[in-house]
PDB file of N, CA and C in Angstrom:
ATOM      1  N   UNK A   1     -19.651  -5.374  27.073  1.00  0.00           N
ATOM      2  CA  UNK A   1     -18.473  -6.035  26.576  1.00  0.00           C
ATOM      3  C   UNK A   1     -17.750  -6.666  27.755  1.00  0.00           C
ATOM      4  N   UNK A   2     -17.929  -8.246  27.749  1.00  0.00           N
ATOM      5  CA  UNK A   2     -17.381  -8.682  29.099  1.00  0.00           C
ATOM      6  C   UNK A   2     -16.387  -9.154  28.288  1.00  0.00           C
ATOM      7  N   UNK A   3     -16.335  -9.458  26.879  1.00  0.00           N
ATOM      8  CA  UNK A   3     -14.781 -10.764  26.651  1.00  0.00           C
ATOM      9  C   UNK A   3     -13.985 -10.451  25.573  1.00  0.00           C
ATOM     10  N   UNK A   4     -13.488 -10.641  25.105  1.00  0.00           N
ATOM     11  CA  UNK A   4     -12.783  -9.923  23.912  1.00  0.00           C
ATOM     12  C   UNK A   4     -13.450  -9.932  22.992  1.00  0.00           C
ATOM     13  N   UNK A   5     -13.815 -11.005  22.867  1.00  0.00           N
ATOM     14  CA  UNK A   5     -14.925 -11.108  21.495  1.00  0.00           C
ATOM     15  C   UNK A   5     -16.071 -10.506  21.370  1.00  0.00           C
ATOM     16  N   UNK A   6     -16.568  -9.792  22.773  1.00  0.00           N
ATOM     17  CA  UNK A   6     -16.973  -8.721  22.183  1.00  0.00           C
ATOM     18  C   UNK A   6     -16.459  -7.654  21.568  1.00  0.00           C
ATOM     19  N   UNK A   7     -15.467  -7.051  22.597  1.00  0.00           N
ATOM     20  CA  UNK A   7     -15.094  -6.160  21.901  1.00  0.00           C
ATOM     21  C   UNK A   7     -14.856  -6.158  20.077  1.00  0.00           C
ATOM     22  N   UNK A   8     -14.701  -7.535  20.112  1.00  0.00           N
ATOM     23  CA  UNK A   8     -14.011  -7.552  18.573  1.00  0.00           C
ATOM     24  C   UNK A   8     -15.561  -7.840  17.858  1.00  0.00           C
ATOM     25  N   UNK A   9     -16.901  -7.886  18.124  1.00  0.00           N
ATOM     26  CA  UNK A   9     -17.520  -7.823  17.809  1.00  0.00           C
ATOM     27  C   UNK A   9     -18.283  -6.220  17.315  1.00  0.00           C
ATOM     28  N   UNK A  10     -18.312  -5.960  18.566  1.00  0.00           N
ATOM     29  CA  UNK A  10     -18.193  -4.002  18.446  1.00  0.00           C
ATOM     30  C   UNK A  10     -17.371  -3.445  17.274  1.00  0.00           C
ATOM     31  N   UNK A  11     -16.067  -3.638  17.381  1.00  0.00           N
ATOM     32  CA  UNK A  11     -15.323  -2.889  16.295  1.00  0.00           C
ATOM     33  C   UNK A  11     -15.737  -3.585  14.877  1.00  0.00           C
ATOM     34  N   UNK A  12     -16.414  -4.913  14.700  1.00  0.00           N
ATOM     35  CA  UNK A  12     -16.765  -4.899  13.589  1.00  0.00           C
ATOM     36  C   UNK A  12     -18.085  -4.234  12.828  1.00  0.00           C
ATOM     37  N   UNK A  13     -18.933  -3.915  14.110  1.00  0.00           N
ATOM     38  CA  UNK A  13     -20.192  -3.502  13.900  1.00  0.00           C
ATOM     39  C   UNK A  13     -20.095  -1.780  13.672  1.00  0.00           C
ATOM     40  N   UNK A  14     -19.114  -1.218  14.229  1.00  0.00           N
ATOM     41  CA  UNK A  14     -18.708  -0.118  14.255  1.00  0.00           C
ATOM     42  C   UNK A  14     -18.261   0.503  12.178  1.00  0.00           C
ATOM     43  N   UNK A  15     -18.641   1.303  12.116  1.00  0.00           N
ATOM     44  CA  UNK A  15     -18.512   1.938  10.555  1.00  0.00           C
ATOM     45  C   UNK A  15     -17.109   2.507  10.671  1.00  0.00           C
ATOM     46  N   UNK A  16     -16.669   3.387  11.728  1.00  0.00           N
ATOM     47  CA  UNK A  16     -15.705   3.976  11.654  1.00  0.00           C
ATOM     48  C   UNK A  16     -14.689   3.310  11.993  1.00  0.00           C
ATOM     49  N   UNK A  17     -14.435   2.222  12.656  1.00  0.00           N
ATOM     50  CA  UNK A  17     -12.842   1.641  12.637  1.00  0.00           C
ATOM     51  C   UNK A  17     -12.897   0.497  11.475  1.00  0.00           C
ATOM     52  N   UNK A  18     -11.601   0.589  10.732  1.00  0.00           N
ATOM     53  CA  UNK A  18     -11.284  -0.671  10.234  1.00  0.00           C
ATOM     54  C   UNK A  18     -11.083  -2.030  10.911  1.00  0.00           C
ATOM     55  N   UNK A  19     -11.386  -3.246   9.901  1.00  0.00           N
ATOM     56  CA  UNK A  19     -11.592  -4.358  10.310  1.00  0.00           C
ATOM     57  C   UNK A  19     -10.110  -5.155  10.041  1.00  0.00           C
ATOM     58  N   UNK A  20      -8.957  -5.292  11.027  1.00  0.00           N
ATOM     59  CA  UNK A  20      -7.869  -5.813  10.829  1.00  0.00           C
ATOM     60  C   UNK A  20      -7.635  -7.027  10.553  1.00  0.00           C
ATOM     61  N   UNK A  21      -6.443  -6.794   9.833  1.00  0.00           N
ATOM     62  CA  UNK A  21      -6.185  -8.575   9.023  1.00  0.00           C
ATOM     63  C   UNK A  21      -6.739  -8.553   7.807  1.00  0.00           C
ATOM     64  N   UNK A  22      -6.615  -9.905   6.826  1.00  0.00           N
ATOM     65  CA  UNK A  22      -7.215 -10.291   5.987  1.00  0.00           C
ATOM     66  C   UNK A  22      -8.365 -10.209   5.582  1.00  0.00           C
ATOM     67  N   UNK A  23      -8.824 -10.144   5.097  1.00  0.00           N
ATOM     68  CA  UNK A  23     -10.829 -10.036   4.342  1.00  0.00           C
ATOM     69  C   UNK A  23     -11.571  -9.088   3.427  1.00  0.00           C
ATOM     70  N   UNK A  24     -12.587  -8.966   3.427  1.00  0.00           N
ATOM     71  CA  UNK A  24     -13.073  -8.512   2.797  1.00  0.00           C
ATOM     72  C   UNK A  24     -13.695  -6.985   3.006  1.00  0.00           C
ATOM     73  N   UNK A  25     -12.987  -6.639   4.121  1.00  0.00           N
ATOM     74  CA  UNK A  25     -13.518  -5.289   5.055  1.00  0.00           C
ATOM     75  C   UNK A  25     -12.471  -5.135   5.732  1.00  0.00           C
ATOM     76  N   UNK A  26     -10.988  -5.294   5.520  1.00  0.00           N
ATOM     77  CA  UNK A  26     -10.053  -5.045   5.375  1.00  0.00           C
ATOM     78  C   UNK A  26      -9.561  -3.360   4.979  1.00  0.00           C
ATOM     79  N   UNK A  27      -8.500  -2.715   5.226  1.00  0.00           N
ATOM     80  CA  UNK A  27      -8.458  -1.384   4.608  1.00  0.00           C
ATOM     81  C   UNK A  27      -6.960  -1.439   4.923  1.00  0.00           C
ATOM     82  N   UNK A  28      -6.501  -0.699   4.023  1.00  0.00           N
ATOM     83  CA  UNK A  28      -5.453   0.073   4.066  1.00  0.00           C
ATOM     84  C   UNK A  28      -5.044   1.650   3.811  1.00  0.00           C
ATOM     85  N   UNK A  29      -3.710   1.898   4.508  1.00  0.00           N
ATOM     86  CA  UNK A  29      -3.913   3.554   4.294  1.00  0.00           C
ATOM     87  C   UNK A  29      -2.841   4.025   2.766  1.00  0.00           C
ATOM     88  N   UNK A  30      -2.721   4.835   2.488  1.00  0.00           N
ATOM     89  CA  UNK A  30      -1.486   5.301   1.712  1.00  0.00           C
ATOM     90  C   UNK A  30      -1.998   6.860   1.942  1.00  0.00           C
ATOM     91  N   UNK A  31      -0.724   7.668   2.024  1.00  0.00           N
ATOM     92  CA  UNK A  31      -0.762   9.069   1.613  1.00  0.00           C
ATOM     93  C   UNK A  31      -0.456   9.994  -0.191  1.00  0.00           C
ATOM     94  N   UNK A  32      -1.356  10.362  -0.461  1.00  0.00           N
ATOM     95  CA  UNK A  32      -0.979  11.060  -1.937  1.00  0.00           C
ATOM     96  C   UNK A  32      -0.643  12.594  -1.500  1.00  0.00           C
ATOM     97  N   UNK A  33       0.835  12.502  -2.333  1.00  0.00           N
ATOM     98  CA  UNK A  33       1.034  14.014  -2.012  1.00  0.00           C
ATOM     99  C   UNK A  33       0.917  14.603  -3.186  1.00  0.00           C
ATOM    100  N   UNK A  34       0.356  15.785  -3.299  1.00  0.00           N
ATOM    101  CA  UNK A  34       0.099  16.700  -4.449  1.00  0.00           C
ATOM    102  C   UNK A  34       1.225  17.523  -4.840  1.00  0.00           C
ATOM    103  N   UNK A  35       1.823  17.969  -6.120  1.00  0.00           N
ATOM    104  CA  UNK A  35       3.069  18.671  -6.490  1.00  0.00           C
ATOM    105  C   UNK A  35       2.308  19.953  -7.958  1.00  0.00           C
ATOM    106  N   UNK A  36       2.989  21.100  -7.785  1.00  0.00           N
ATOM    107  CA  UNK A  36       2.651  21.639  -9.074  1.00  0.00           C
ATOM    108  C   UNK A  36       1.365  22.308  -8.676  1.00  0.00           C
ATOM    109  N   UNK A  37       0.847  22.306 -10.154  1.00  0.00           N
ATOM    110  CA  UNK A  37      -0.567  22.816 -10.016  1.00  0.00           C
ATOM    111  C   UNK A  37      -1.947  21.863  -9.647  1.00  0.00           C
ATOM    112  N   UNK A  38      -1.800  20.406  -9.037  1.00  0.00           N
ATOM    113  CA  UNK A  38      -2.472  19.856  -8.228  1.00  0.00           C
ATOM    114  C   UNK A  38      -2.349  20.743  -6.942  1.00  0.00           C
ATOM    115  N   UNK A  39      -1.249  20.833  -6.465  1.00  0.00           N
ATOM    116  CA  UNK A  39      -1.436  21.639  -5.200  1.00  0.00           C
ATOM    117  C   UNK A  39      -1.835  23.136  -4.926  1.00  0.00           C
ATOM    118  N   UNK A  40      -1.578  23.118  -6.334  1.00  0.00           N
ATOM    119  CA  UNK A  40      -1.892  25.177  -6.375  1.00  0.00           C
ATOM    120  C   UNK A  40      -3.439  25.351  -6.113  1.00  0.00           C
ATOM    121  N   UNK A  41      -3.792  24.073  -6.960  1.00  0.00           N
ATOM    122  CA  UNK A  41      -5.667  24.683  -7.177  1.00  0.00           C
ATOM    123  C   UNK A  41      -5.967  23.628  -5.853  1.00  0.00           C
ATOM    124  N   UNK A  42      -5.510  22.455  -4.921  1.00  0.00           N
ATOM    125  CA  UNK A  42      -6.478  22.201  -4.067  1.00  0.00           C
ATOM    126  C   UNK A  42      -6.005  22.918  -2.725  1.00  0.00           C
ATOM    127  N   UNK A  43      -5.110  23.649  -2.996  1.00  0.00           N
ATOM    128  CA  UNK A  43      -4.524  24.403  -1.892  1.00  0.00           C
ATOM    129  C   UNK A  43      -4.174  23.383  -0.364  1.00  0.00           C
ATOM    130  N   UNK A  44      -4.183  22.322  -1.136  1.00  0.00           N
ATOM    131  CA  UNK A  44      -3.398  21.471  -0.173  1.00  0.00           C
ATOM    132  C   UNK A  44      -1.845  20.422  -0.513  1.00  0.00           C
ATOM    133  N   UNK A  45      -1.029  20.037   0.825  1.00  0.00           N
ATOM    134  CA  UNK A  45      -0.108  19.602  -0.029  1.00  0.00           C
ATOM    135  C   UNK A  45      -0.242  17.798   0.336  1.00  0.00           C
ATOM    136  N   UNK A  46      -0.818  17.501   1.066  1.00  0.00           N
ATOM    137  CA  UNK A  46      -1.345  16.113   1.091  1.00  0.00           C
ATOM    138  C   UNK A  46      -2.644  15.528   1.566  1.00  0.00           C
ATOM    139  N   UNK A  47      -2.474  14.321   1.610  1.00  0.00           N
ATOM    140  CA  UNK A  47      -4.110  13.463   1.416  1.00  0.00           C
ATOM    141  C   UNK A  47      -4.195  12.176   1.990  1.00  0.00           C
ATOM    142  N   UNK A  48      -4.626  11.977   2.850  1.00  0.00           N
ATOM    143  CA  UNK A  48      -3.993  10.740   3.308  1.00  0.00           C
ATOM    144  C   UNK A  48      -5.825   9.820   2.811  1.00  0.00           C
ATOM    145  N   UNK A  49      -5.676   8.246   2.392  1.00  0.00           N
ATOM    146  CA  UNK A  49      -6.901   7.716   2.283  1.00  0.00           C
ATOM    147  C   UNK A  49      -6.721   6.496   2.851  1.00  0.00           C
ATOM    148  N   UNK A  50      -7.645   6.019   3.572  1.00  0.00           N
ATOM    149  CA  UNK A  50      -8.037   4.621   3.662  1.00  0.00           C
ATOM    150  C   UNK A  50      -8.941   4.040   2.535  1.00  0.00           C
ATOM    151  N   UNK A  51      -8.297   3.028   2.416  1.00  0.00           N
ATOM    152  CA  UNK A  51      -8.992   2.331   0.647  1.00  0.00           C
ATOM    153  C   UNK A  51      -9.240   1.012   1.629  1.00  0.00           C
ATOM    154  N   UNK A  52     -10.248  -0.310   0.526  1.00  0.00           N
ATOM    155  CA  UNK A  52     -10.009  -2.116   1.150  1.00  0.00           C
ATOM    156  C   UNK A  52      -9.212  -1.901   0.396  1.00  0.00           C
ATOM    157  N   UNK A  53      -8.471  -3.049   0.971  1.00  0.00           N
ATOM    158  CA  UNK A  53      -7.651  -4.011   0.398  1.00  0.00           C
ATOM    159  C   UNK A  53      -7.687  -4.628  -0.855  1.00  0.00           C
ATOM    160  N   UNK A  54      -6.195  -4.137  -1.139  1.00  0.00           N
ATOM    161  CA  UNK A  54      -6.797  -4.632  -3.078  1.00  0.00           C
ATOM    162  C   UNK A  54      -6.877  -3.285  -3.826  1.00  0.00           C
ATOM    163  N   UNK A  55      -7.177  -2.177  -3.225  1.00  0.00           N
ATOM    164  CA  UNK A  55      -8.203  -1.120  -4.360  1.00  0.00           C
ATOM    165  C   UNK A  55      -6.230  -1.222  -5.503  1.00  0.00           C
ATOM    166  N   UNK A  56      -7.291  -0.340  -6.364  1.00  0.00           N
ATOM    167  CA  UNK A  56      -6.185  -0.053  -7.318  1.00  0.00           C
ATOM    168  C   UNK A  56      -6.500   1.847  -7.200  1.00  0.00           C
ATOM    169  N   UNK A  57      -5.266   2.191  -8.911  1.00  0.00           N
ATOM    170  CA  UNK A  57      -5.289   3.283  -8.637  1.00  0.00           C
ATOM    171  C   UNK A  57      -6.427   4.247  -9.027  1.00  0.00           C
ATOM    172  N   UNK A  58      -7.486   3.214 -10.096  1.00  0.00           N
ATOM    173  CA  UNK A  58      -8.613   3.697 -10.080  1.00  0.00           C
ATOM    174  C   UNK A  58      -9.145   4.705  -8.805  1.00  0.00           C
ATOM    175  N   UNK A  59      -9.499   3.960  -7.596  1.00  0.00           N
ATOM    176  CA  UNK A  59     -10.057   4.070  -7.028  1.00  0.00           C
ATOM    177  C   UNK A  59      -9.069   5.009  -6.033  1.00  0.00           C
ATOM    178  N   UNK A  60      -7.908   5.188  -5.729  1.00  0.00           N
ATOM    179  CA  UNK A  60      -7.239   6.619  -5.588  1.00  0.00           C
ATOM    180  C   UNK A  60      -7.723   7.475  -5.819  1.00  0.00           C
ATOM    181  N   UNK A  61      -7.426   7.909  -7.337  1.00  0.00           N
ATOM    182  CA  UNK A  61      -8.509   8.626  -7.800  1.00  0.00           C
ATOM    183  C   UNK A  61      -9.617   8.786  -7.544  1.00  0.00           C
ATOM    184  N   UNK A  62     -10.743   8.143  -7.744  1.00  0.00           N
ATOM    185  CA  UNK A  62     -11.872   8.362  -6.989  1.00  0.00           C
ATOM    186  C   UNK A  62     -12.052   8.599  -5.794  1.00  0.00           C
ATOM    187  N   UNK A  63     -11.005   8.572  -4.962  1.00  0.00           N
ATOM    188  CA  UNK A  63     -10.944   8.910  -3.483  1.00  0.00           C
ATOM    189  C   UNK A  63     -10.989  10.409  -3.411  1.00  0.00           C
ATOM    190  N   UNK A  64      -9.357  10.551  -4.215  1.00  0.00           N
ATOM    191  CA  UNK A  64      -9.070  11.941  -4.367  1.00  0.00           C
ATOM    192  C   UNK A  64     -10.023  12.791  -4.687  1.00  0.00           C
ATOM    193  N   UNK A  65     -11.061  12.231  -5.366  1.00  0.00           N
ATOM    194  CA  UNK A  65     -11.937  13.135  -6.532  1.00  0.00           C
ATOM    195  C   UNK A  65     -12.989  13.648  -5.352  1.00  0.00           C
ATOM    196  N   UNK A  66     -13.292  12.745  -4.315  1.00  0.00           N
ATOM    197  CA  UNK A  66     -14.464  12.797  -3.717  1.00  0.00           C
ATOM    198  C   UNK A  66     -13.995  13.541  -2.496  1.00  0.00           C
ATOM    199  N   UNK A  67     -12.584  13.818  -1.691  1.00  0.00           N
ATOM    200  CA  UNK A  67     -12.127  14.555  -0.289  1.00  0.00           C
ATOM    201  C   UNK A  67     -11.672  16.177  -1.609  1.00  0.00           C
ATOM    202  N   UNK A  68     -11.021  16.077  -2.888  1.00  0.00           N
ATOM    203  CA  UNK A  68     -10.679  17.489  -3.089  1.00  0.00           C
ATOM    204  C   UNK A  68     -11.340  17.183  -4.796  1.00  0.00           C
ATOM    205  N   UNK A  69     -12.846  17.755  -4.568  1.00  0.00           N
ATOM    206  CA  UNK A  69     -13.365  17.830  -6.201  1.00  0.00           C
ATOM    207  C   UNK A  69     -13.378  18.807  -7.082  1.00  0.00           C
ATOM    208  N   UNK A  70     -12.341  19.742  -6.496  1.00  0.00           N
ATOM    209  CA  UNK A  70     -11.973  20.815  -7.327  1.00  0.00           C
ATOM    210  C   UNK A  70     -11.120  20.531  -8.121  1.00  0.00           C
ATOM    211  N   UNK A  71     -10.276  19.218  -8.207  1.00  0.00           N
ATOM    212  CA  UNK A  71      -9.302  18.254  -8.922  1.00  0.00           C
ATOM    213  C   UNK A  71      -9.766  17.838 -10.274  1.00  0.00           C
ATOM    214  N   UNK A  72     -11.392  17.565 -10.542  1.00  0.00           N
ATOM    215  CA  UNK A  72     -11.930  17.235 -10.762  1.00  0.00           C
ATOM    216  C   UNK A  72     -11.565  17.777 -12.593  1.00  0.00           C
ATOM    217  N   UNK A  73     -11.699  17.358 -13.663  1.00  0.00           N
ATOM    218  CA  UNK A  73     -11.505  17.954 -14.874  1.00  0.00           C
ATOM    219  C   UNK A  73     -10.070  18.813 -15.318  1.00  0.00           C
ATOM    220  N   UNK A  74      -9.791  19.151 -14.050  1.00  0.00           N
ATOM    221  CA  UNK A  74      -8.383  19.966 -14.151  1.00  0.00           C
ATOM    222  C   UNK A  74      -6.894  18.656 -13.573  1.00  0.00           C
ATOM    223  N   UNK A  75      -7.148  17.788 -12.431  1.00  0.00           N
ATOM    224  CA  UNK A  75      -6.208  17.173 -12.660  1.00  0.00           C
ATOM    225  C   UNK A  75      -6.764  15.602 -12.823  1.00  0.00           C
ATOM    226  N   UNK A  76      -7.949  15.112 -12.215  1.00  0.00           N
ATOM    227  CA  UNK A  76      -8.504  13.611 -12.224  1.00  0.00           C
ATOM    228  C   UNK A  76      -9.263  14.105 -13.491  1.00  0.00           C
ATOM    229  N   UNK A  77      -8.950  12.664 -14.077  1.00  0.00           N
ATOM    230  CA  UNK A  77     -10.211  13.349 -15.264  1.00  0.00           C
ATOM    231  C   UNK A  77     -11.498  13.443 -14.825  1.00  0.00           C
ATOM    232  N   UNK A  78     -12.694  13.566 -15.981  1.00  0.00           N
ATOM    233  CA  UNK A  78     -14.112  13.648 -14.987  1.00  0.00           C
ATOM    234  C   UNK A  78     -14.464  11.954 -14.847  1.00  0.00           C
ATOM    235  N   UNK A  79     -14.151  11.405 -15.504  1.00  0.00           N
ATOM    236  CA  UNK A  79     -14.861   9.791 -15.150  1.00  0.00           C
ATOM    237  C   UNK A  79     -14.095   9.323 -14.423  1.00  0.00           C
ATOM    238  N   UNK A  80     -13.037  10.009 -13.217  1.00  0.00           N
ATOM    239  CA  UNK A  80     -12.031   9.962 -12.170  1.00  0.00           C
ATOM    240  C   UNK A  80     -11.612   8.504 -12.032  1.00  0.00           C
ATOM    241  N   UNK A  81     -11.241   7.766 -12.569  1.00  0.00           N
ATOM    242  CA  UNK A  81     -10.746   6.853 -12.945  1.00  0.00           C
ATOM    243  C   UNK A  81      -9.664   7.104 -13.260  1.00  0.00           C
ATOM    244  N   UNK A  82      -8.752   7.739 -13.672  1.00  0.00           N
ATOM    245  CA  UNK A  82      -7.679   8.189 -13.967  1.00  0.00           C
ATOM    246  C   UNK A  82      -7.317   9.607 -14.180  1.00  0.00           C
ATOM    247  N   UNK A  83      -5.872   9.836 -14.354  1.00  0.00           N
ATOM    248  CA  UNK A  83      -5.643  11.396 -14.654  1.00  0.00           C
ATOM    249  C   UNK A  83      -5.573  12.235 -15.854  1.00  0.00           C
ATOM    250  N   UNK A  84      -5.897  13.709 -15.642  1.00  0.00           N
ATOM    251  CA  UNK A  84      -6.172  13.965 -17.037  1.00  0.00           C
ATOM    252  C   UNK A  84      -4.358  13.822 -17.562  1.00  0.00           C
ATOM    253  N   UNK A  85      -4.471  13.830 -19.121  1.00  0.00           N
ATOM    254  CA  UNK A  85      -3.473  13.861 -19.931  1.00  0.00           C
ATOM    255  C   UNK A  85      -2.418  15.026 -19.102  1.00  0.00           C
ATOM    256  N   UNK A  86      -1.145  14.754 -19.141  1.00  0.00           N
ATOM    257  CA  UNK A  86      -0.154  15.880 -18.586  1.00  0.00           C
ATOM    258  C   UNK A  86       0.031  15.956 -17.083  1.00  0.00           C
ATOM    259  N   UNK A  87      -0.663  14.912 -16.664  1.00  0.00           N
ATOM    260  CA  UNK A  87      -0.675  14.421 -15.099  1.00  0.00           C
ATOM    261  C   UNK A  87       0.185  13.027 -14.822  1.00  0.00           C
ATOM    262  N   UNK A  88       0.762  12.488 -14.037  1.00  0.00           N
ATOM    263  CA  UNK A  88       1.385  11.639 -13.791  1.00  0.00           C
ATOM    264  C   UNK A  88       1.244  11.209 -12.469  1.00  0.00           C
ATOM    265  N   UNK A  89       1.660  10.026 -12.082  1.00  0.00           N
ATOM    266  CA  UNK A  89       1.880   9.721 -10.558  1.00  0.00           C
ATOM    267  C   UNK A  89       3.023   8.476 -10.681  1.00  0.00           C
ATOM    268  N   UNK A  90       3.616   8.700  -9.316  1.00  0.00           N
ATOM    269  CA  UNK A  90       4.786   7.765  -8.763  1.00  0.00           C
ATOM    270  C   UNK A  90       4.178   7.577  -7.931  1.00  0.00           C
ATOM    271  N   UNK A  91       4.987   6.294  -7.551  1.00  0.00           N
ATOM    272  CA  UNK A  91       4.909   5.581  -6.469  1.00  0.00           C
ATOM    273  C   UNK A  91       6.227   5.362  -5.331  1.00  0.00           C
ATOM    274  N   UNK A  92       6.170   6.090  -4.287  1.00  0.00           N
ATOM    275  CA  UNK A  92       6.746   6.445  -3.712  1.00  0.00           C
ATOM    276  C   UNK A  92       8.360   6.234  -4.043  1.00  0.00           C
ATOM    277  N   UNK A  93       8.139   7.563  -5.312  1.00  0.00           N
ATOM    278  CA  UNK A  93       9.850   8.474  -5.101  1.00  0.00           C
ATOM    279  C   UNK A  93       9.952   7.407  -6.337  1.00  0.00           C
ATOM    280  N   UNK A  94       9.649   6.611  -6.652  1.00  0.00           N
ATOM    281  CA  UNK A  94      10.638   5.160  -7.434  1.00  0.00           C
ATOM    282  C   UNK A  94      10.170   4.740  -8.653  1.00  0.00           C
ATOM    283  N   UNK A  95       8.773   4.644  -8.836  1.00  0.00           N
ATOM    284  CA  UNK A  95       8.018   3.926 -10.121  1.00  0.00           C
ATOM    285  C   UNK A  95       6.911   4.896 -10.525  1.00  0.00           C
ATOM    286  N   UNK A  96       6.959   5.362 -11.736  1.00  0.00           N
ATOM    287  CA  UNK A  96       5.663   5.998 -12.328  1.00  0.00           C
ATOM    288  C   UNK A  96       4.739   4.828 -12.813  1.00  0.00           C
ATOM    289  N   UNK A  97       3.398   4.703 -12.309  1.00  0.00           N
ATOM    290  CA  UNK A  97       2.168   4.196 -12.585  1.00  0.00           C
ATOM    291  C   UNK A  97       1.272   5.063 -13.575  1.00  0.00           C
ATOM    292  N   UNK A  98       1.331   3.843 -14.644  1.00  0.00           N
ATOM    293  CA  UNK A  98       1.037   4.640 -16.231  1.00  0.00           C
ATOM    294  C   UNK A  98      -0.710   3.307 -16.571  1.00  0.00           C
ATOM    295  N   UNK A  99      -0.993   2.657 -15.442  1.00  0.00           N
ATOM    296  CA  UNK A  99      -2.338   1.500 -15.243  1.00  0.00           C
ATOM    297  C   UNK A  99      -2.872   1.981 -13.926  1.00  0.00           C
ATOM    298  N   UNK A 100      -4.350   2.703 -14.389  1.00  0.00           N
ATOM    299  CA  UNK A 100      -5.105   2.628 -13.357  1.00  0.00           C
ATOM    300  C   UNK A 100      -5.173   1.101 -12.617  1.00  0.00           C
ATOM    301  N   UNK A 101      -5.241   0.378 -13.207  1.00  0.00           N
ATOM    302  CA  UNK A 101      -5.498  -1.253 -12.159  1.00  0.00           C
ATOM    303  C   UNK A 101      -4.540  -1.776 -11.796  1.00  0.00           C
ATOM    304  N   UNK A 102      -3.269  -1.172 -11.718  1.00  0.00           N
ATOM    305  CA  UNK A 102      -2.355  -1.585 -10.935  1.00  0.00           C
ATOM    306  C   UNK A 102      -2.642  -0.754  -9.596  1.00  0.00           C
ATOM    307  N   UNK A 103      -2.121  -2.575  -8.524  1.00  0.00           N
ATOM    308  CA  UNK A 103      -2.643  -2.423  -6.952  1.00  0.00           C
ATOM    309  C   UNK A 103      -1.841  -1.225  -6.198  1.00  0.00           C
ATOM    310  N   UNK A 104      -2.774  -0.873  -5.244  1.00  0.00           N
ATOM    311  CA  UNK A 104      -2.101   0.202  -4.331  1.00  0.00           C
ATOM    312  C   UNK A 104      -1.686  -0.778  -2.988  1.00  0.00           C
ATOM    313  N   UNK A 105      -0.295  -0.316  -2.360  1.00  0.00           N
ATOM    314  CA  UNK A 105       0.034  -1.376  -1.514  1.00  0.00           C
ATOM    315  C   UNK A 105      -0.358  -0.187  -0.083  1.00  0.00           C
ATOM    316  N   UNK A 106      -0.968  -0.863   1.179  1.00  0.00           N
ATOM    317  CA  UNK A 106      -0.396  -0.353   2.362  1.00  0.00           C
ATOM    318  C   UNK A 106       0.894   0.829   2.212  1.00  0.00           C
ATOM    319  N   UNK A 107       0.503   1.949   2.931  1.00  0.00           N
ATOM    320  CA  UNK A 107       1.572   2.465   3.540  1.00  0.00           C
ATOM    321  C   UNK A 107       2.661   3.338   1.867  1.00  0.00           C
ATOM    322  N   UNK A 108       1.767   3.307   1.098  1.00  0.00           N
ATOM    323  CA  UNK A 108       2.518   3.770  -0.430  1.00  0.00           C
ATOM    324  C   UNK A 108       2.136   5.364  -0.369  1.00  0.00           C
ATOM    325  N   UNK A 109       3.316   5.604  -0.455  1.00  0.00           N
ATOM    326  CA  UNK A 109       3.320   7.303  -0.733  1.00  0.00           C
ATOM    327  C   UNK A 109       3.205   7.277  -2.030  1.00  0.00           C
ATOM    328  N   UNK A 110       1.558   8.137  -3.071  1.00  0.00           N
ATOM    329  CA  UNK A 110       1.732   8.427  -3.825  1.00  0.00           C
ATOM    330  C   UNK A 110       1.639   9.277  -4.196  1.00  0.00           C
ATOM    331  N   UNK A 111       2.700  10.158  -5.496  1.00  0.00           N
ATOM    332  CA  UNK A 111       2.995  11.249  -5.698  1.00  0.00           C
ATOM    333  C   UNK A 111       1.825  11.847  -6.937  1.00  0.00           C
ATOM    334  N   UNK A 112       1.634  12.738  -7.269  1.00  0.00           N
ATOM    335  CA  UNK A 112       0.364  13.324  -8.060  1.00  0.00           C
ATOM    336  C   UNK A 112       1.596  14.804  -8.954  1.00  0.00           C
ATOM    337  N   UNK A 113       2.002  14.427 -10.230  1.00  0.00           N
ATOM    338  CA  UNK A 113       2.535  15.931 -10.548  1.00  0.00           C
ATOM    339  C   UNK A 113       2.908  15.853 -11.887  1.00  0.00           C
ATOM    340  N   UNK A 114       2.824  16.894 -12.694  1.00  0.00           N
ATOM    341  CA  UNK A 114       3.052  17.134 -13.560  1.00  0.00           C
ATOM    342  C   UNK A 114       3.483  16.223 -14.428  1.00  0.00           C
ATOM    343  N   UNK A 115       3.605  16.257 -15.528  1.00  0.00           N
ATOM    344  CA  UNK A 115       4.275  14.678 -16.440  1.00  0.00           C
ATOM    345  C   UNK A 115       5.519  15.549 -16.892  1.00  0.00           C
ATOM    346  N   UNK A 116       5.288  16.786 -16.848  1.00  0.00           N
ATOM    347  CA  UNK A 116       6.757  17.740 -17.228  1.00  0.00           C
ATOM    348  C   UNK A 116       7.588  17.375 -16.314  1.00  0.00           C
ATOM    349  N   UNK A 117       7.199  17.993 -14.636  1.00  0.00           N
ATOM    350  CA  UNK A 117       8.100  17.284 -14.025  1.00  0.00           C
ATOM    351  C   UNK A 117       8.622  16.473 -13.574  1.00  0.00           C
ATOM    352  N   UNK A 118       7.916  14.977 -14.254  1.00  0.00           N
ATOM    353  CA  UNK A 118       8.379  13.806 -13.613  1.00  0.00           C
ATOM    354  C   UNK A 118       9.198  13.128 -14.378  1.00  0.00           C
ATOM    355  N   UNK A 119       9.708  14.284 -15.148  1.00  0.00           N
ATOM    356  CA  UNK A 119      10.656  13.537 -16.313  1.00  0.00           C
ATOM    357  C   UNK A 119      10.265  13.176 -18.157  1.00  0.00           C
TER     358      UNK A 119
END
């Protein structure tokens, strides 16, 4: 690596770093925090994922499903695409997301808990 462009060639060839900026290999992060009995049974209280750009909350889910799959039938449903019935999620502190295909933004804390307690 004599010039930058290598380097910036490397980090694209590289699996483990993301590819910054715009495109198609693009990523972003958000953290999901777990509340209730999401957290009881994965015995954790957060989750942080890198998704591309674009994902929706489908694919949250499927994130979630695949780092804690004990979630699996008890809070993601099994075709993890969404949550089972009596599950809910916000979006950081402010908006409950009731559409898996609504977008996940950069940097979105999302919340995972009860539909009792989210009101």
């Amino acid at each position: 690596m004599n010039a930058p462009a290598d380097y910036a060639e490397a980090l694209q060839r590289s699996s483990h770093a993301p590819v910054p900026g715009p495109g198609p290999h693009a990523s972003i992060q958000c953290i999901v925090e777990l509340f209730g009995a999401a957290r009881f049974i994965a015995h954790t209280r957060e989750v942080t994922l890198t998704l591309p750009e674009g994902a929706t909350f489908s694919l949250v889910y499927a994130s979630l499903a695949e780092k804690l799959p004990i979630l699996v039938g008890r809070i993601i449903n099994p075709d993890r695409a969404r949550l089972m019935d009596g599950f809910a999620c916000n979006v950081n502190g402010l908006d409950f997301v009731r559409t898996p295909t609504a977008t996940v933004n950069a940097g979105d804390n999302i919340l995972v808990l009860s539909a009792d307690a989210g009101g």
